[in-house]
C-alpha atoms as a PDB file:
ATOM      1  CA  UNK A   1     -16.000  12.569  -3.824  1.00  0.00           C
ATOM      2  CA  UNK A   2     -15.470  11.293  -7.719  1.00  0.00           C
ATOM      3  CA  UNK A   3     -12.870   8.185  -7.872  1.00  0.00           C
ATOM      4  CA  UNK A   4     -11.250   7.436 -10.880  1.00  0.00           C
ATOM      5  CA  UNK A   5      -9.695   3.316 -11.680  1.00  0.00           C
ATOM      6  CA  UNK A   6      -5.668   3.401 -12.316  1.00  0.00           C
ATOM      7  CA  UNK A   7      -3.984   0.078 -13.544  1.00  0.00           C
ATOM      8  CA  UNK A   8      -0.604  -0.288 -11.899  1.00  0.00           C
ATOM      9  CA  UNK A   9       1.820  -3.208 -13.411  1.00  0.00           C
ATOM     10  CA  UNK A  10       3.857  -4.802 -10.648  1.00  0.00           C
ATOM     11  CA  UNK A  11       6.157  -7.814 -11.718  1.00  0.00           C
ATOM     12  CA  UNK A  12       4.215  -7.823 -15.345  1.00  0.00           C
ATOM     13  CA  UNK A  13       0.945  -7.955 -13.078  1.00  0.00           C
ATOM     14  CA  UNK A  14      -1.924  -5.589 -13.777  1.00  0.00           C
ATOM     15  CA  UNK A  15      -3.592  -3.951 -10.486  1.00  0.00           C
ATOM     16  CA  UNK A  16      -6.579  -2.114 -10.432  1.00  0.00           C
ATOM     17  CA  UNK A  17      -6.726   0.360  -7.760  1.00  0.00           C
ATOM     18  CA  UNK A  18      -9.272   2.785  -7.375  1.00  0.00           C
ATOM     19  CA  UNK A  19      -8.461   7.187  -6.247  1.00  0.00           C
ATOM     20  CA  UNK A  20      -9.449  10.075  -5.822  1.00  0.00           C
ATOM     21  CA  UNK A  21     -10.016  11.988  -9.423  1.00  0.00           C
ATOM     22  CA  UNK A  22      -6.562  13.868  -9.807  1.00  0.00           C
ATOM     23  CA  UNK A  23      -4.320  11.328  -7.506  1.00  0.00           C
ATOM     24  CA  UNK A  24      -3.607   9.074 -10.919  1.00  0.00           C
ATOM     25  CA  UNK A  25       0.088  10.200 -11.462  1.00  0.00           C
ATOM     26  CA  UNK A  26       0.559   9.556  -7.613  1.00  0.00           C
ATOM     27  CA  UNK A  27      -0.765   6.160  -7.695  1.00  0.00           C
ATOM     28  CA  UNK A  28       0.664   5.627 -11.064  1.00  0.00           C
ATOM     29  CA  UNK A  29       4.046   6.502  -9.398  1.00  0.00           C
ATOM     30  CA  UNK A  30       3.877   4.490  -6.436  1.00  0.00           C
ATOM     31  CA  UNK A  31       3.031   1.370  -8.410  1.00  0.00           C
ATOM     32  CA  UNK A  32       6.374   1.806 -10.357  1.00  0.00           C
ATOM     33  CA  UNK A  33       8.064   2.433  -7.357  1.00  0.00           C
ATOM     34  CA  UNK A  34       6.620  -0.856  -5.862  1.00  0.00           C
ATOM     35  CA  UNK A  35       7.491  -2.654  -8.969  1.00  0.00           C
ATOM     36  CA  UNK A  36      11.075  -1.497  -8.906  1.00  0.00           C
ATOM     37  CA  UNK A  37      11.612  -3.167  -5.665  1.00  0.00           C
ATOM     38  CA  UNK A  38       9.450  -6.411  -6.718  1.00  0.00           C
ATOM     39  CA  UNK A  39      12.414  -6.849  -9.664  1.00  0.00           C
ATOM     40  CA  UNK A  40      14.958  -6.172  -7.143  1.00  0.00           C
ATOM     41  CA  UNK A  41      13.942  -8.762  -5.082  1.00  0.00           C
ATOM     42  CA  UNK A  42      13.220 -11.000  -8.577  1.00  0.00           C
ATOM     43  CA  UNK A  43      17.325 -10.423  -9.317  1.00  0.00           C
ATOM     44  CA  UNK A  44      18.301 -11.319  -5.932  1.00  0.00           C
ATOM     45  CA  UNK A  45      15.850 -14.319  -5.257  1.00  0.00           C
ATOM     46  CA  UNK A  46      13.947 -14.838  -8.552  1.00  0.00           C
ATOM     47  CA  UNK A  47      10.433 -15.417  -9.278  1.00  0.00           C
ATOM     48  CA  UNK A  48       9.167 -16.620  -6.190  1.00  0.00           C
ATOM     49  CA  UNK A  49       6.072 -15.568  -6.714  1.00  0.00           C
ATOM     50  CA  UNK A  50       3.767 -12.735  -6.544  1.00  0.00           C
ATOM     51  CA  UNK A  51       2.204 -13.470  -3.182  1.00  0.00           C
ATOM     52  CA  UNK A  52       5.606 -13.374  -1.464  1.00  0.00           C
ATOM     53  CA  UNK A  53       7.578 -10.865  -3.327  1.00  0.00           C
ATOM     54  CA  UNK A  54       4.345  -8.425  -2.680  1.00  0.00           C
ATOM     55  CA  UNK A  55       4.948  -9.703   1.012  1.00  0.00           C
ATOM     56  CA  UNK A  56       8.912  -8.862   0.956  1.00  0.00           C
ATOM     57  CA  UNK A  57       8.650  -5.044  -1.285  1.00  0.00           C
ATOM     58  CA  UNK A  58       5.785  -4.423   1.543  1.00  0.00           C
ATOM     59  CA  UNK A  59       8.148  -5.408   4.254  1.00  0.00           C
ATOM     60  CA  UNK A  60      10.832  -3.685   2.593  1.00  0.00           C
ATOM     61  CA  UNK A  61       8.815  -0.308   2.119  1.00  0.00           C
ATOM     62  CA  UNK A  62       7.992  -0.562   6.009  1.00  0.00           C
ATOM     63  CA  UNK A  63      11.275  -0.458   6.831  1.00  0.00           C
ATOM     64  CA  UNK A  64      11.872   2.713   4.929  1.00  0.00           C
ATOM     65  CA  UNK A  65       9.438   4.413   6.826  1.00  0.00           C
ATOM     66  CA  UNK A  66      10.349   3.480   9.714  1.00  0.00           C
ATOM     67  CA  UNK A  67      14.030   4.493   9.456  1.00  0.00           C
ATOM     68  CA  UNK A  68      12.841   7.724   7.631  1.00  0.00           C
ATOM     69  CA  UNK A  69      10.731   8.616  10.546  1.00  0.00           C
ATOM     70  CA  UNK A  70      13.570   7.962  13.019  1.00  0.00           C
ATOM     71  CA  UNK A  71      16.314   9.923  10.698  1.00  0.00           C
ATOM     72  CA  UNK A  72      13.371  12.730  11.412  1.00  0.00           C
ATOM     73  CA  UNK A  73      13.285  12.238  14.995  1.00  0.00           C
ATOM     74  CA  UNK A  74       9.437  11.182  14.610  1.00  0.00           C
ATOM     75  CA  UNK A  75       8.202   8.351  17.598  1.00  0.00           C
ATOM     76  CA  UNK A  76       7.073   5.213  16.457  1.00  0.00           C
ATOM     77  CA  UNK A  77       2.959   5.269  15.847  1.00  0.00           C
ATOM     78  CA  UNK A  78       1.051   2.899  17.047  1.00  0.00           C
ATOM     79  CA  UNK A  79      -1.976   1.930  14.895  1.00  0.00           C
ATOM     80  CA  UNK A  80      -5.607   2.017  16.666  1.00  0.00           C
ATOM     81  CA  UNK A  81      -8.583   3.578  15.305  1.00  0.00           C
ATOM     82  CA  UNK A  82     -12.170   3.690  17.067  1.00  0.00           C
ATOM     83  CA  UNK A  83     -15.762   3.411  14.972  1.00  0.00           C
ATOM     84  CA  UNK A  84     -16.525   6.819  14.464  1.00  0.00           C
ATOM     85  CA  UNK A  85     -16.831   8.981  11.688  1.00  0.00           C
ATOM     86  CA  UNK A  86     -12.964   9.689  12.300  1.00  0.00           C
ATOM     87  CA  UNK A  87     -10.854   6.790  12.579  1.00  0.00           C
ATOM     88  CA  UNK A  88      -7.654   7.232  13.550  1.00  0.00           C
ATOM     89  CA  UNK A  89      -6.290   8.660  17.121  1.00  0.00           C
ATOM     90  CA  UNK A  90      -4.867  11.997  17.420  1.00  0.00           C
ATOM     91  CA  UNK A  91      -3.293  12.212  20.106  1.00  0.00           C
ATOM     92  CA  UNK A  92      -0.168  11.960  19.234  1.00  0.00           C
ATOM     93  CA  UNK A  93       1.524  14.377  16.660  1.00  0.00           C
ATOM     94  CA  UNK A  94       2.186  12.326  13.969  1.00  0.00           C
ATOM     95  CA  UNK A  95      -0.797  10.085  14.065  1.00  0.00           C
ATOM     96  CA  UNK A  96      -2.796  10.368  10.746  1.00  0.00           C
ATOM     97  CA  UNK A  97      -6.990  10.050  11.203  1.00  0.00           C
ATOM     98  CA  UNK A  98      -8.560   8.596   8.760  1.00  0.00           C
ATOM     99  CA  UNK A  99     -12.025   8.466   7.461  1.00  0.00           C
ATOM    100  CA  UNK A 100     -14.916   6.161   7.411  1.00  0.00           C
ATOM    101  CA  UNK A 101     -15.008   6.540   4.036  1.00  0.00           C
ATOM    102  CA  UNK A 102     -11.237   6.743   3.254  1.00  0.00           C
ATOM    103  CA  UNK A 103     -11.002   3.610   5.115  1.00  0.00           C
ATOM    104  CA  UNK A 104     -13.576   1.906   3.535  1.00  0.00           C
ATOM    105  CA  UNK A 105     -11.481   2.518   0.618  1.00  0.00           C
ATOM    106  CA  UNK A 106      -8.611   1.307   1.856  1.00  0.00           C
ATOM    107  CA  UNK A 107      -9.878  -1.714   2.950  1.00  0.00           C
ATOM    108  CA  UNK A 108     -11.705  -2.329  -0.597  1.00  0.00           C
ATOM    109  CA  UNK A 109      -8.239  -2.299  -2.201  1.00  0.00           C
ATOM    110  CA  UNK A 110      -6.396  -4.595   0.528  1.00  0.00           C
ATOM    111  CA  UNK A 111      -9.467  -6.947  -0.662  1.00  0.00           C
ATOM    112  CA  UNK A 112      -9.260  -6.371  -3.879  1.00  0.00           C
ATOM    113  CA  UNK A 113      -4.969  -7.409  -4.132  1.00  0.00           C
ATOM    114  CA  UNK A 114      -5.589  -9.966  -1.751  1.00  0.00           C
ATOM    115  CA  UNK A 115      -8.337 -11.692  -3.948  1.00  0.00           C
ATOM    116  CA  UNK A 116      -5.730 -11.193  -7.196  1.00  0.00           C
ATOM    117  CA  UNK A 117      -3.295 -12.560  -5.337  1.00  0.00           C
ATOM    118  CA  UNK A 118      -4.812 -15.586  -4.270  1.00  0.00           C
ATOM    119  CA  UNK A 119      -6.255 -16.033  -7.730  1.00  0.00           C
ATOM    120  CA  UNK A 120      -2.727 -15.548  -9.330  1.00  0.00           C
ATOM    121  CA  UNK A 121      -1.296 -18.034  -6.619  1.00  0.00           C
ATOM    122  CA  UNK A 122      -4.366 -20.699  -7.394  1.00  0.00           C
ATOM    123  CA  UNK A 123      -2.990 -20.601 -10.996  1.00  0.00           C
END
């Protein structure tokens, strides 16, 4: 599976994030959907920084889902995953399996904010 790097600006911030060749746009569009909340929460509580308004939009976006799903009727999920080559359990309907791989990558960009963010909040 080719990846491809996208550089997403949130609160004047560059992000790197890493995709699948093709998702760009997608990730391109989520970032300015994350920043548009980030300078929501900037005009209601200011610069507090990055760490915390990432924190907050993250929270907030949670929230969404979660009253999406329930406006769809869909059950709460509970997140588990096992060490297989499928992560993820699918038991239930609406439970999304996962990768080793996809994980991985997942878990390489969690690292990868969380090390910028500590950096920008060291500085």
């Amino acid at each position: 599976m080719s990846q491809s790097t996208v550089t997403v600006r949130i609160n004047g911030q560059p992000y790197q994030m890493g995709c699948d060749v093709g998702q760009e746009s997608h990730i391109e569009e989520m970032g300015r959907n994350v920043d548009a909340i980030v300078q929501q929460l900037v005009g209601s509580v200011g610069q507090i920084g990055d760490a915390r308004l990432l924190a907050m939009a993250g929270l907030i976006l949670s929230d969404q889902v979660e009253s999406a799903n329930q406006q769809a009727g869909v059950a709460p999920r509970q997140n588990s995953y096992s060490s297989g080559d499928e992560l993820g359990t699918a038991q239930e309907e609406n439970t999304v399996t996962l990768t080793t791989e996809q994980m991985d990558n997942l878990v390489n960009q969690i690292t990868l904010m969380a090390q910028t963010i500590e950096h920008l909040a060291q500085s």
